[in-house]
N, C-alpha and C. Protein backbone atom coordinates (compact mmCIF):
# COMPACT_ATOMS: atom_id res chain seq x y z
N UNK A 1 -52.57 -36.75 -17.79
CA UNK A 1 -52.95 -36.04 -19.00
C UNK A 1 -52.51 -34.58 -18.88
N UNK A 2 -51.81 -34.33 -20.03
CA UNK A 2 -51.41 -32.92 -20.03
C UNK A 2 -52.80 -31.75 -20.72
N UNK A 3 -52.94 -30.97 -19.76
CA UNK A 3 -54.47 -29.75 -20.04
C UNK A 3 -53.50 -29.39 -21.16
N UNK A 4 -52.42 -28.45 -21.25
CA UNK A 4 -51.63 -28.13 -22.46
C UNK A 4 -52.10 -28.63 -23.83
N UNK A 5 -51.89 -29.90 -23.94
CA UNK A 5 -51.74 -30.52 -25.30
C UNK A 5 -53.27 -30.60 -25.76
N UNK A 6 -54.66 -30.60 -24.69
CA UNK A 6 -55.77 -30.79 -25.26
C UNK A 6 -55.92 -29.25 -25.81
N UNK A 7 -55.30 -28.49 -25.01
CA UNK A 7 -55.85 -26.66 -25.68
C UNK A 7 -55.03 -26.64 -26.22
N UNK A 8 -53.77 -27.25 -27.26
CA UNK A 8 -53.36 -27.35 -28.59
C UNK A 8 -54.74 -27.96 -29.55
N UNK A 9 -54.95 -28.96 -28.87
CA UNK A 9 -55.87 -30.08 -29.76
C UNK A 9 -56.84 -29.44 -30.28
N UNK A 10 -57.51 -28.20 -29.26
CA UNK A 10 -58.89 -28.30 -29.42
C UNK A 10 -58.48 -26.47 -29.57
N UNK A 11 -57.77 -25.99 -30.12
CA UNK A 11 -57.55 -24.41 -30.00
C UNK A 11 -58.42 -23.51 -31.18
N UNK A 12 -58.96 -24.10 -31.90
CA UNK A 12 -59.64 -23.53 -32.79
C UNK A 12 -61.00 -23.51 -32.59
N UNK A 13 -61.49 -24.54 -31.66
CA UNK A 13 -62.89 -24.47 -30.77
C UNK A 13 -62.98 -23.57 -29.47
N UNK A 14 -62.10 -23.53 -28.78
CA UNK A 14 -62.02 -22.65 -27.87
C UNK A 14 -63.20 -21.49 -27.99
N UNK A 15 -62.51 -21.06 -29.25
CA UNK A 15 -63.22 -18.83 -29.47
C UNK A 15 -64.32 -19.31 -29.28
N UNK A 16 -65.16 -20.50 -29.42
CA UNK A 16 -66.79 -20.87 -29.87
C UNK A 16 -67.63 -20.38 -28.59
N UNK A 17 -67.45 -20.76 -27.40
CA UNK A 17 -68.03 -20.22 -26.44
C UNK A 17 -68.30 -18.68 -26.45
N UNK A 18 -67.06 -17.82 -26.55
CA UNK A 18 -66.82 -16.69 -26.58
C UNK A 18 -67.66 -16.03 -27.63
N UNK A 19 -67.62 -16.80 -28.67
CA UNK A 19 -68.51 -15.81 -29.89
C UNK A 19 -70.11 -16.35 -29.75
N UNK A 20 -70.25 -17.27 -28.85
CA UNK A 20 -71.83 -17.36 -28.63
C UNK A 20 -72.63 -16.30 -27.39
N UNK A 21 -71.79 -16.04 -26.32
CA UNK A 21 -71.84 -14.82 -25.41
C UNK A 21 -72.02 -13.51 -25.98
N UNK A 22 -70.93 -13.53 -26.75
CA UNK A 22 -71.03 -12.44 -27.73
C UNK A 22 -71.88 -11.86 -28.38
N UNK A 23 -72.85 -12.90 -29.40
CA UNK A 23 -73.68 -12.54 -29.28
C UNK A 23 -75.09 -12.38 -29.32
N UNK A 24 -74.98 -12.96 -28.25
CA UNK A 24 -76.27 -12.76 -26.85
C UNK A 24 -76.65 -12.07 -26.59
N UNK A 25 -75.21 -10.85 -25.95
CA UNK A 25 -75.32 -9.93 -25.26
C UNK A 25 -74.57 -8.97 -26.30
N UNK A 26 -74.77 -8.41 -27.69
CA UNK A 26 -74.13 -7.80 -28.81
C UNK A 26 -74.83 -6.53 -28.53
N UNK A 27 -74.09 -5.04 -28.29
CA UNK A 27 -74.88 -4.09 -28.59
C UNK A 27 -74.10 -3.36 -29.59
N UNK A 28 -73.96 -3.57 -30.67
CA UNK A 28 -72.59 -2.68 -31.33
C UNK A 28 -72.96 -1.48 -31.91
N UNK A 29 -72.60 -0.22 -31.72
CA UNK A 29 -72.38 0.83 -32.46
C UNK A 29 -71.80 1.27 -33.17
N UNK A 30 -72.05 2.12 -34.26
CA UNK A 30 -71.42 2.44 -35.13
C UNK A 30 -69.83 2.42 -35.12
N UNK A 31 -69.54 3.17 -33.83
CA UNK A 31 -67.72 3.49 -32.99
C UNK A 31 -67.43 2.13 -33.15
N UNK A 32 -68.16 1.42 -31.84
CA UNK A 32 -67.76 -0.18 -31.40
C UNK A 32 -67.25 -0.81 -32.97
N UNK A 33 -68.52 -0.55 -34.19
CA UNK A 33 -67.83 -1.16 -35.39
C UNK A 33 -66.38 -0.81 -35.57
N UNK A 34 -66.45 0.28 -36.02
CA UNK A 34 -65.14 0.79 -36.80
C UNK A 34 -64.09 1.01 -36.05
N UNK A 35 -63.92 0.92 -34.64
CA UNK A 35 -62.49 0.41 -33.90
C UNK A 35 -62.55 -1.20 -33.97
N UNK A 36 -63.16 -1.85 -33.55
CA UNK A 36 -63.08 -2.73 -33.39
C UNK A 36 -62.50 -3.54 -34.62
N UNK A 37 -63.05 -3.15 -36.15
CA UNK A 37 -62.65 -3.75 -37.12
C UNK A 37 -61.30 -3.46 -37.35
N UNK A 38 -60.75 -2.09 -36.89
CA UNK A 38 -59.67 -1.79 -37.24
C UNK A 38 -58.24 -2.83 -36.52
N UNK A 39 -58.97 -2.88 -34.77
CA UNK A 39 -58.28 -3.69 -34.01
C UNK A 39 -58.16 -5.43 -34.83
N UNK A 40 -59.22 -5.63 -35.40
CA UNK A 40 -59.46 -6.90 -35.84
C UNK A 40 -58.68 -7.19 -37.33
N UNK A 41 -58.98 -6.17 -38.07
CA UNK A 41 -57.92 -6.01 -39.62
C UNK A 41 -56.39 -6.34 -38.73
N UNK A 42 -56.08 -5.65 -37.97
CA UNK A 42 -54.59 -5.31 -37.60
C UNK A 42 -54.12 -7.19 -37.26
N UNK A 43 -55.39 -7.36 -36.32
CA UNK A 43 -54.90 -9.03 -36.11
C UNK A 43 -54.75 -9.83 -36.89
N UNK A 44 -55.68 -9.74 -37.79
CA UNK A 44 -55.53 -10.07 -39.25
C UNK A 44 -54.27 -10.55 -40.05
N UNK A 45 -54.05 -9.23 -40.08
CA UNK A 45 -52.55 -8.65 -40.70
C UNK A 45 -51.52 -9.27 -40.15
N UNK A 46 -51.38 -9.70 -38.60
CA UNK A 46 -50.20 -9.62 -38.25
C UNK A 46 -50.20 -11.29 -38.34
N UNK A 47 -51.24 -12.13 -38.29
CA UNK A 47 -51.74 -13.71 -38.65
C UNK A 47 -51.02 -13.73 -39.80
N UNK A 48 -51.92 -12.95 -40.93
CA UNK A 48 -51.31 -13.23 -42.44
C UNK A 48 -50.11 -13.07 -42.92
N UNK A 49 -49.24 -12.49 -42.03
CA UNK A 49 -47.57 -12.06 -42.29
C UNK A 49 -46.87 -13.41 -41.46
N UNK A 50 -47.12 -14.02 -41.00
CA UNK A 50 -46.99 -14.90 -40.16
C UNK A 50 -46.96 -16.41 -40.67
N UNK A 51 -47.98 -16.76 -41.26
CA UNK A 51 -48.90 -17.40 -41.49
C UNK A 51 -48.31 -17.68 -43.68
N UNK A 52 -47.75 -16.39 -43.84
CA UNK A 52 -47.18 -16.42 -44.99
C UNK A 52 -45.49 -17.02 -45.18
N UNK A 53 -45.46 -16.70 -43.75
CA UNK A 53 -43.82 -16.90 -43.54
C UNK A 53 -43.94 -18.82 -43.26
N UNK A 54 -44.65 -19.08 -42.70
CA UNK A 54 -44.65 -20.48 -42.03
C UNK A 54 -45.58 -21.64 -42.76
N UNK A 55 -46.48 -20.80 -43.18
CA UNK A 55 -47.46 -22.00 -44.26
C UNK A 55 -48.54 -22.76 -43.59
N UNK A 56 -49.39 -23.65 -43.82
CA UNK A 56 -50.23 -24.24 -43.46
C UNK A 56 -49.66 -25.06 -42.08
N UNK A 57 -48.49 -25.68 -41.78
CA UNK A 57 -48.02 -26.28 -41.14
C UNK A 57 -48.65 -25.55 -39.98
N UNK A 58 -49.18 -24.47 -39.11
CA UNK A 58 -49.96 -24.31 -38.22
C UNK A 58 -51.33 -24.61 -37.86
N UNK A 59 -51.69 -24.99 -38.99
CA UNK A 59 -53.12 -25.73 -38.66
C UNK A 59 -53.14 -27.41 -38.23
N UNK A 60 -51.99 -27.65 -37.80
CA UNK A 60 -52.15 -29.21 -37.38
C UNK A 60 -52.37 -29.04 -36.39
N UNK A 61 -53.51 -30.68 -35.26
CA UNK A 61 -54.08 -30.51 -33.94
C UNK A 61 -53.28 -31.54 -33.84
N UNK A 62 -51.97 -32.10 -33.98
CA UNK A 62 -51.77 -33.37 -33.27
C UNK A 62 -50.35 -32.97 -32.41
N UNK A 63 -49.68 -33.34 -32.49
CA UNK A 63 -48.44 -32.81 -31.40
C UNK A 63 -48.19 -31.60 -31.57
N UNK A 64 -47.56 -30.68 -30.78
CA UNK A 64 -47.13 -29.87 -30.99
C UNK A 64 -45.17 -29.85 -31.24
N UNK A 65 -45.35 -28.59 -32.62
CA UNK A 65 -43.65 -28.90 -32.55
C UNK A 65 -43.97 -28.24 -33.98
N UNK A 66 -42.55 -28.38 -34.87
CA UNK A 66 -42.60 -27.90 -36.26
C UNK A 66 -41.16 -28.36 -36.67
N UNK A 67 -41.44 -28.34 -37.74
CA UNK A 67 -40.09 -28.85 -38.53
C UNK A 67 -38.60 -27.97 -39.17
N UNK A 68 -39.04 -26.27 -38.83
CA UNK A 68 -38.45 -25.29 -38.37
C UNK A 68 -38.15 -24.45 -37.90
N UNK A 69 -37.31 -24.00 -37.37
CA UNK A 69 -37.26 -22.63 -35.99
C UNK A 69 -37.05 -21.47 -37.04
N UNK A 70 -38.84 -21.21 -36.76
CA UNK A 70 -39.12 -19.51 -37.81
C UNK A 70 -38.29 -18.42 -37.24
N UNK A 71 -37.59 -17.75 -37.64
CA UNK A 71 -37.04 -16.41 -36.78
C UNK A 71 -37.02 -15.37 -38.00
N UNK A 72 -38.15 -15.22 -38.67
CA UNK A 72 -38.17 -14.26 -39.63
C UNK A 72 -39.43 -13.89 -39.83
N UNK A 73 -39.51 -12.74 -40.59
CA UNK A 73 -40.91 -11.86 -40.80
C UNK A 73 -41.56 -11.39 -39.29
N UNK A 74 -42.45 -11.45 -39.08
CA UNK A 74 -43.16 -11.29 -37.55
C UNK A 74 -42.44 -11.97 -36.82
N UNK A 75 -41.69 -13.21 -37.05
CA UNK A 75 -41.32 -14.24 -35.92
C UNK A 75 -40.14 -13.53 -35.25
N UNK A 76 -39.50 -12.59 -36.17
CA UNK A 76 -38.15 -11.80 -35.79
C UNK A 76 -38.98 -10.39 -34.60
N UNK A 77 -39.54 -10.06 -34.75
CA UNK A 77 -40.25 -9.33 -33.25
C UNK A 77 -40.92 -9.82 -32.32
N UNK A 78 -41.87 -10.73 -32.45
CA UNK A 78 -42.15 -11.19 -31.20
C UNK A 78 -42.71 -13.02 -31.93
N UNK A 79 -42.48 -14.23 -30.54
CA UNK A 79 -41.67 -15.20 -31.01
C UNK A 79 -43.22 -15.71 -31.26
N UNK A 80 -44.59 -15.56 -31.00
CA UNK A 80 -45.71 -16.09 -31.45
C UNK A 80 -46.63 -15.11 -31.84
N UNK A 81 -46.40 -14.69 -33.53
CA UNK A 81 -47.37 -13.61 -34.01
C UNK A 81 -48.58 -13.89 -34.29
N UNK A 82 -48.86 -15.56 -34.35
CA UNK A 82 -49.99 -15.86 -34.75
C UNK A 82 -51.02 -15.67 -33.05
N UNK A 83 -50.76 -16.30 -32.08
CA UNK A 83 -51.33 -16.23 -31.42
C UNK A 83 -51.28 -14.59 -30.66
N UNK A 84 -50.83 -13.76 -31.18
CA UNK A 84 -50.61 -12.50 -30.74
C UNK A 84 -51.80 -11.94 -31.66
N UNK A 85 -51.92 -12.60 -32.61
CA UNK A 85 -52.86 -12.06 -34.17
C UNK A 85 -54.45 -12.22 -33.57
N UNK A 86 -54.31 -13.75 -32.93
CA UNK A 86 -55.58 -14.20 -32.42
C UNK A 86 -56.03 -13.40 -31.50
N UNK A 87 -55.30 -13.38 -30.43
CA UNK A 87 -55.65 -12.69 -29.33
C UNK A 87 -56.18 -10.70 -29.63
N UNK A 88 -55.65 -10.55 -30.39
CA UNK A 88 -56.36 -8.82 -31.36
C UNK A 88 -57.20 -9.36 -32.12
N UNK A 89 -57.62 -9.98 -32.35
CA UNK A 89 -58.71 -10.90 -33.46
C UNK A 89 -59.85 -10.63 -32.47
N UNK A 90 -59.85 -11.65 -31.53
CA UNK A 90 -60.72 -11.67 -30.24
C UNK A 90 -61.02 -10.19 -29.65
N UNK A 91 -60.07 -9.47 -29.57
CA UNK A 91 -60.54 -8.32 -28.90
C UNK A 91 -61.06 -7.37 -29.91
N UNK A 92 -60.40 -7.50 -31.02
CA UNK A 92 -61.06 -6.67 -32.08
C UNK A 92 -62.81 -6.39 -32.35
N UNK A 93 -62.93 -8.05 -32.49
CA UNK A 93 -64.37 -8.66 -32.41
C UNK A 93 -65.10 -8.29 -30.99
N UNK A 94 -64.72 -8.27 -29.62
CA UNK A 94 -65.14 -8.25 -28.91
C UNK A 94 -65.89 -6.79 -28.76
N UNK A 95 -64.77 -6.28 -29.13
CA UNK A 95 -65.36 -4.29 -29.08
C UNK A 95 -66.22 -4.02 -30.32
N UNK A 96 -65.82 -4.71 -31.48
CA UNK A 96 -66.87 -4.57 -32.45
C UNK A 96 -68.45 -5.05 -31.79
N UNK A 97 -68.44 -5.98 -30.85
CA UNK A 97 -69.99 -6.37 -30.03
C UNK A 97 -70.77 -5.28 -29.42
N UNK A 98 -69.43 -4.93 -28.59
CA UNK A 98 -70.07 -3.91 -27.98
C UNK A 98 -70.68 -4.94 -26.84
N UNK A 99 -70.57 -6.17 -26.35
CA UNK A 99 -70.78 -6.85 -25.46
C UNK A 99 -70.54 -6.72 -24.31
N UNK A 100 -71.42 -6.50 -23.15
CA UNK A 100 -71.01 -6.07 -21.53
C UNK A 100 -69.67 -5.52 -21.52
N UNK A 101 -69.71 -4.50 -22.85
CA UNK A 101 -68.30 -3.96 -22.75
C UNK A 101 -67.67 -2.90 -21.27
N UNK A 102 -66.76 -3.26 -20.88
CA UNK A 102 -65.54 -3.76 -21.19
C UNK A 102 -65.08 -5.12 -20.51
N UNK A 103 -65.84 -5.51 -19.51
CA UNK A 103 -65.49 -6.76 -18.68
C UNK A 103 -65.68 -8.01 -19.74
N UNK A 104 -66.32 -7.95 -20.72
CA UNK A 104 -66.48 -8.87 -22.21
C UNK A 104 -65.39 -9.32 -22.46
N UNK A 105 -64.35 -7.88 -22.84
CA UNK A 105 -63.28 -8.19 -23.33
C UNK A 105 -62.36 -8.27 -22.92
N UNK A 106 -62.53 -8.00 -21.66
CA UNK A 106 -61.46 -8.37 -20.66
C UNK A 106 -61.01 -9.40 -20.22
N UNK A 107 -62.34 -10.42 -19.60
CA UNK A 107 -62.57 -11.53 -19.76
C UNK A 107 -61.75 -12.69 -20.72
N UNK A 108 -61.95 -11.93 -21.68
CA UNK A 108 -61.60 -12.79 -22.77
C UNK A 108 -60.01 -12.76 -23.14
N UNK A 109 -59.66 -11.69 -23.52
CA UNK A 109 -57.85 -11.40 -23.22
C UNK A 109 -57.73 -12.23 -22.20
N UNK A 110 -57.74 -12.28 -21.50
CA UNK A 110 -57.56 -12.88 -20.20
C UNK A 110 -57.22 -14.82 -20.31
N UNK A 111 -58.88 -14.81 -20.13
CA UNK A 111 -58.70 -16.54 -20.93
C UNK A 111 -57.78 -16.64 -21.85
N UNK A 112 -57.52 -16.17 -23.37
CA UNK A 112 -57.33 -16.56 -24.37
C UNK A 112 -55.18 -16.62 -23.98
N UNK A 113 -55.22 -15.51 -23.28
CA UNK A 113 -53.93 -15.46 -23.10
C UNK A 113 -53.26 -16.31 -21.88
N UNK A 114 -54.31 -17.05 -20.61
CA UNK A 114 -53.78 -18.02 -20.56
C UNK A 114 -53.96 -19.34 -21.02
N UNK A 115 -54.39 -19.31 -21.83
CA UNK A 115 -54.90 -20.66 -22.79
C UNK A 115 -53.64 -20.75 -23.65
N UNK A 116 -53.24 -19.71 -24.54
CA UNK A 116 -51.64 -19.58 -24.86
C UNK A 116 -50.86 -19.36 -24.88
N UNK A 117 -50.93 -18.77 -23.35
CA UNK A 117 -49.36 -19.35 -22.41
C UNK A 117 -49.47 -20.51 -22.25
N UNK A 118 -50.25 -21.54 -21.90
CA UNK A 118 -50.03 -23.04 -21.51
C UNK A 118 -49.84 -23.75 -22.97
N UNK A 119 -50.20 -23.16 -24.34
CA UNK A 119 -49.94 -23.63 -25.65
C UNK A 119 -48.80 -23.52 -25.84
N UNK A 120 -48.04 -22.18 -25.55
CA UNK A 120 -46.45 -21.94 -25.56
C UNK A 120 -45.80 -22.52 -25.15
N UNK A 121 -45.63 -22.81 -23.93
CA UNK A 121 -45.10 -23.75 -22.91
C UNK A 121 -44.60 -24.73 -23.58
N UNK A 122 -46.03 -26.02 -24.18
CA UNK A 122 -46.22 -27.03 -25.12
C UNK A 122 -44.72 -26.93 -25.89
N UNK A 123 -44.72 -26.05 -26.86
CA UNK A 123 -44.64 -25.61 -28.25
C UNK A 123 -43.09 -25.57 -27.77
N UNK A 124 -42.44 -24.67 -27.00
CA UNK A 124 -41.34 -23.94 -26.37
C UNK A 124 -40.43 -25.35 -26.10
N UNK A 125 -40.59 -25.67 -25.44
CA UNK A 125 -40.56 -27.41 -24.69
C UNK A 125 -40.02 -28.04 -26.14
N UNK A 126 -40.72 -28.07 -27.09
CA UNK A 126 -40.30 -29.02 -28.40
C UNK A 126 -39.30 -28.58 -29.17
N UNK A 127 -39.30 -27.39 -29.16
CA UNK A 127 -38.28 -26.12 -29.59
C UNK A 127 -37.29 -26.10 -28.72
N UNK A 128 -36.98 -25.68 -27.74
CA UNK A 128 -35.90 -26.14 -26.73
C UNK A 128 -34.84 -27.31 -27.28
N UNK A 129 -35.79 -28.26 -27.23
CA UNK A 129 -35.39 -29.91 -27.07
C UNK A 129 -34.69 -30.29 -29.04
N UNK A 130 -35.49 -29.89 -29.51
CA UNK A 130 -35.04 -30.20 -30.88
C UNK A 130 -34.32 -29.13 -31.68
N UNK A 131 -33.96 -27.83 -30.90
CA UNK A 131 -33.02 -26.59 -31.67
C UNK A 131 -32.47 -26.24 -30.84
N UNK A 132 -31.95 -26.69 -29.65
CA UNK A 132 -31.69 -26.53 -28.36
C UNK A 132 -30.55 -24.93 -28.73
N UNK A 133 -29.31 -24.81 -28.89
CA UNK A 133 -29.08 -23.40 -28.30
C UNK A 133 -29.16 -22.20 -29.69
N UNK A 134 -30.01 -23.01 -30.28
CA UNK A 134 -30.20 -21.68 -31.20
C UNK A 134 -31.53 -21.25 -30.82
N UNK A 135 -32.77 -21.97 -30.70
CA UNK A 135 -33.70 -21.59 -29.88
C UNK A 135 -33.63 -21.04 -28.40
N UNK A 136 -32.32 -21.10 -27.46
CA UNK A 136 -32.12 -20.24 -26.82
C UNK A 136 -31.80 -18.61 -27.01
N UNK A 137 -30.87 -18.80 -27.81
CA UNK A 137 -30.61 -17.53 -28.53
C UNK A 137 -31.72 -16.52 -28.92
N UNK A 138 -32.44 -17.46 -29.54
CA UNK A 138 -33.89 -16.32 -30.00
C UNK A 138 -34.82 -16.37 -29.05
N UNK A 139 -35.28 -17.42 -27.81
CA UNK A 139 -35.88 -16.92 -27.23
C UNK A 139 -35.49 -15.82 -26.09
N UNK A 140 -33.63 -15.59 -26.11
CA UNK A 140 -33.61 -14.73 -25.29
C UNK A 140 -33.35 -13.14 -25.74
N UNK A 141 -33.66 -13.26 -27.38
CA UNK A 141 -33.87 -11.94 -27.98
C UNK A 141 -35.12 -11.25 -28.01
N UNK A 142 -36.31 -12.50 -28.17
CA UNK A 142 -37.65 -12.29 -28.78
C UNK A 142 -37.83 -12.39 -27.74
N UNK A 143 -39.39 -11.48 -27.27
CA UNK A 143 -40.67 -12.02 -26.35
C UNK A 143 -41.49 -12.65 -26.99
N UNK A 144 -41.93 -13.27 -26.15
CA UNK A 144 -43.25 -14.46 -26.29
C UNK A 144 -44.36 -13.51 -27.05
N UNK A 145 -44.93 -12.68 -26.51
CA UNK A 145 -46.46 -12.23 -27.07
C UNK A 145 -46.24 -10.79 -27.42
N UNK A 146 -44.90 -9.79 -26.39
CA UNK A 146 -45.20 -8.51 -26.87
C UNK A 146 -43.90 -8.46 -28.23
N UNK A 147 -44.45 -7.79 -28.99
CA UNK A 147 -43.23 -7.35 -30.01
C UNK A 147 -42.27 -6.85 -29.67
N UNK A 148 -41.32 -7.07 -30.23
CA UNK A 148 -39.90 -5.71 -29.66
C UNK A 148 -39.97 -4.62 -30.95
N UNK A 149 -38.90 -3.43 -31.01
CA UNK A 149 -39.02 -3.38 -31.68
C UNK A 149 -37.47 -3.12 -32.93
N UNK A 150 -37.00 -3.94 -32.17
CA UNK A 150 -35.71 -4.32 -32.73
C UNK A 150 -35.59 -5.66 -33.23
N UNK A 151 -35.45 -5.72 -34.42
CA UNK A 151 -35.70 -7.34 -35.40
C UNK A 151 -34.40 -8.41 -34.91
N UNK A 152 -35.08 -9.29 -34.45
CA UNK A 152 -34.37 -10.67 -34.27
C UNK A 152 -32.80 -10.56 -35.55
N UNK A 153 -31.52 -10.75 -35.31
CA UNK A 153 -30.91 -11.06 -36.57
C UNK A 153 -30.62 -12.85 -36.17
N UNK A 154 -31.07 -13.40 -37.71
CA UNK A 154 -30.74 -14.80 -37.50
C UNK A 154 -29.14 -15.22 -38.22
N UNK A 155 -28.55 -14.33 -38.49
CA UNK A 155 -27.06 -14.39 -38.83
C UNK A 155 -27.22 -15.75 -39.78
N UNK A 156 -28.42 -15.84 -40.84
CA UNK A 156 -28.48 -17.14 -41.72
C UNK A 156 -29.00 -16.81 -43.14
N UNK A 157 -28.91 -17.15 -43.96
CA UNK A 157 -29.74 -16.81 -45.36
C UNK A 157 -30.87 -18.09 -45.68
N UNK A 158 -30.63 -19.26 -44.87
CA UNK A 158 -31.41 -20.23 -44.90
C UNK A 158 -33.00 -20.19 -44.65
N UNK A 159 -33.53 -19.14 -44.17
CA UNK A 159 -34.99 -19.10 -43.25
C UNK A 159 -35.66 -19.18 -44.20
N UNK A 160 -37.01 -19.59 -44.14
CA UNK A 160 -38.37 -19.52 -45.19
C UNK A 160 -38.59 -17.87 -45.73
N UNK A 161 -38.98 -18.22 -46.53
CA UNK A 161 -39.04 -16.85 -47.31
C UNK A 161 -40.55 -16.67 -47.29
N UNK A 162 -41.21 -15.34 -47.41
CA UNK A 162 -42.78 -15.73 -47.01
C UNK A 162 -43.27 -15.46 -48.71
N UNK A 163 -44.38 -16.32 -48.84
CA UNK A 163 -45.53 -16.37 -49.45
C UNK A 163 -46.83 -15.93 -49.61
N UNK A 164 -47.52 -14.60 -49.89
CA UNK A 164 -48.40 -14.01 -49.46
C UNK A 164 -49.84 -15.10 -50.28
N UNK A 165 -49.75 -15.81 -51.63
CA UNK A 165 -50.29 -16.73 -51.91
C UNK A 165 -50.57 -17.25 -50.84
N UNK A 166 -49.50 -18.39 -50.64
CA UNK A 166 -49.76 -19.47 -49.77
C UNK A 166 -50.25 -19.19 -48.18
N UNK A 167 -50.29 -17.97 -47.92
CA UNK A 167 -50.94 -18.02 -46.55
C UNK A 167 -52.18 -17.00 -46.72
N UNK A 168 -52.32 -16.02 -47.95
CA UNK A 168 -53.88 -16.86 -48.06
C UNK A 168 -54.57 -17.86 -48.24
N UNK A 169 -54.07 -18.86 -48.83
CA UNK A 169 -54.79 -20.18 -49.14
C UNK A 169 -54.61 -20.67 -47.56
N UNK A 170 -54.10 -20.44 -47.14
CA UNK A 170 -53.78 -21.25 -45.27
C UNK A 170 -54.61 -20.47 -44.62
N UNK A 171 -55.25 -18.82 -44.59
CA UNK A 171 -56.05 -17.92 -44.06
C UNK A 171 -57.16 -18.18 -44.60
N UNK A 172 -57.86 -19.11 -45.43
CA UNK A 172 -59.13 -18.54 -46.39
C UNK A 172 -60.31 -19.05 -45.28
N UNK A 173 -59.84 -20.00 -44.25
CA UNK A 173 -61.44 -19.98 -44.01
C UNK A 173 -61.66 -18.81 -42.59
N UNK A 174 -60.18 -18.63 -41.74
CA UNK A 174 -60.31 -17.19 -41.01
C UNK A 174 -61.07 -16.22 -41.73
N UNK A 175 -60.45 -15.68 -42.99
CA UNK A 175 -61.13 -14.60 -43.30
C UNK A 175 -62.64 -14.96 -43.75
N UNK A 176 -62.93 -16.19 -43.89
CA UNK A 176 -64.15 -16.03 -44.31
C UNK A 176 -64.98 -16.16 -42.89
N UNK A 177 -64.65 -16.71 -42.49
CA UNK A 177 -65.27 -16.16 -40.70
C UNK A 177 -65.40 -15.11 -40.44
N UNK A 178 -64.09 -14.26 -40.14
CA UNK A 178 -64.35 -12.69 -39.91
C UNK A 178 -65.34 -11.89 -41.01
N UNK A 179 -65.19 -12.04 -42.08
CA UNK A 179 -66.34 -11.65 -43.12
C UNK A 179 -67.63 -11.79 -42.79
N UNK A 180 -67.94 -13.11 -42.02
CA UNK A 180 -69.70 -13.24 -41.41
C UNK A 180 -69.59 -12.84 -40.65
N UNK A 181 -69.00 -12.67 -39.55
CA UNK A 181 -68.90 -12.45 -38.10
C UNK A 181 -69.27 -10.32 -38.16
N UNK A 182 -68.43 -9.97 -39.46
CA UNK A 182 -68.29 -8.71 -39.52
C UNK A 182 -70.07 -8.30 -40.08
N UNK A 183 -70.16 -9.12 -41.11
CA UNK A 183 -71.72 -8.81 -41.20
C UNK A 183 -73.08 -9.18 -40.11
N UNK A 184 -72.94 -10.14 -39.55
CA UNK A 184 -73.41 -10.35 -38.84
C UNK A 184 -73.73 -9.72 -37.80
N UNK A 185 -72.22 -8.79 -37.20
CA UNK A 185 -72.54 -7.47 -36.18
C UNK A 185 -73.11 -6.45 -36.67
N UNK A 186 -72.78 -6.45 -38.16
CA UNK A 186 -73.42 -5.27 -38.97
C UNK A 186 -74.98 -5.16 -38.70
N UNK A 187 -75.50 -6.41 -39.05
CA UNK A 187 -76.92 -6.75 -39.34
C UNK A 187 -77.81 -6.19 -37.89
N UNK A 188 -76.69 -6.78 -36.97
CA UNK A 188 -77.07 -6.95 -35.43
C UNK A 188 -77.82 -5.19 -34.96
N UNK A 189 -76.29 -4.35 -35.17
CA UNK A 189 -76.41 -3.03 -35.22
C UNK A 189 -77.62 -2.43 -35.76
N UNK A 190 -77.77 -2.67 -37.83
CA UNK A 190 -78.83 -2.06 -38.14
C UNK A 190 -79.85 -2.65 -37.47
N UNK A 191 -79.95 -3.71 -36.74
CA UNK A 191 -81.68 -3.99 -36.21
C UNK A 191 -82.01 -3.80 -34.90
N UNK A 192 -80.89 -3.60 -34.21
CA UNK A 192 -81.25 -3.16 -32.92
C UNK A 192 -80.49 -1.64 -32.80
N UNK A 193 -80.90 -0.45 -33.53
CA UNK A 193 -80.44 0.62 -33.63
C UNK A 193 -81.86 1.27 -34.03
């Protein structure tokens, strides 16, 4: 059994542990709010640009793979913006806790980023195999998680064009998470302040 393919399977349960620690041990302050949200908007942002370019097709748990090699919008700086989005999502939230900060969030970067490196791997592997040297090409332009900041050229007019509609309708129940999650620290704050 490949560990890989179950932390594809199960990648949206993962954060659950993490946001029950969280908060447990929540002390958030006013600061802790308003960086933290800012860190967390930004992850946001860089999901929903992403996420607009590629469409719902990221919310499937069954194989990993896709039916095209994205190399545009976010995908043209660094080659996984969504899980780059997540991972500032997590830390965003984490500092918004104010939780045994900083080993909280350290912790957690930590996990989350090798949880998708071994998702990449997965993903990379299918990409390789089914776009073989054009997916070389871009993975030896793009990094995996950090951005560059020189844009991928895909020398094509063919790529998906993004949809800011359609990847809100693909974002609506994220943001409605972060929306409780954001009040919820709120609430946390005014009552233990």
């Amino acid at each position: 059994m490949d560990i890989r393919l179950k932390l594809f399977r199960y990648r949206s349960y993962t954060p659950l542990p993490f946001l029950l620690v969280m908060f447990v041990f929540a002390h958030p302050t006013l600061q802790s709010l308003l960086i933290g949200f800012l860190i967390m908007l930004t992850g946001e942002s860089v999901r929903l640009w992403g996420v607009s370019i590629v469409g719902s097709e990221t919310r499937t748990t069954g194989a990993a793979g896709g039916t095209n090699l994205i190399t545009t919008g976010p995908f043209a700086y660094v080659r996984n913006p969504l899980y780059l989005g997540n991972m500032m999502l997590y830390f965003g939230i984490g500092v918004m806790s104010n939780a045994l900060f900083p080993w909280f969030v350290v912790a957690g970067i930590v996990l989350f980023f090798i949880q998708y490196y071994l998702i990449v791997t997965t993903e990379e592997e299918y990409l390789a195999k089914t776009f073989g040297l054009a997916f070389e090409d871009y993975a030896r332009h793009v990094r995996r998680f950090l951005p560059g900041l020189r844009k991928y050229d895909t020398h094509s007019n063919s790529q998906t064009k993004g949809n800011f509609q359609r990847g809100l309708r693909s974002e609506k129940r994220t943001l409605q998470a972060l929306f409780l999650l954001s009040l919820a620290l709120i609430v946390l704050w005014q009552v233990r302040s």
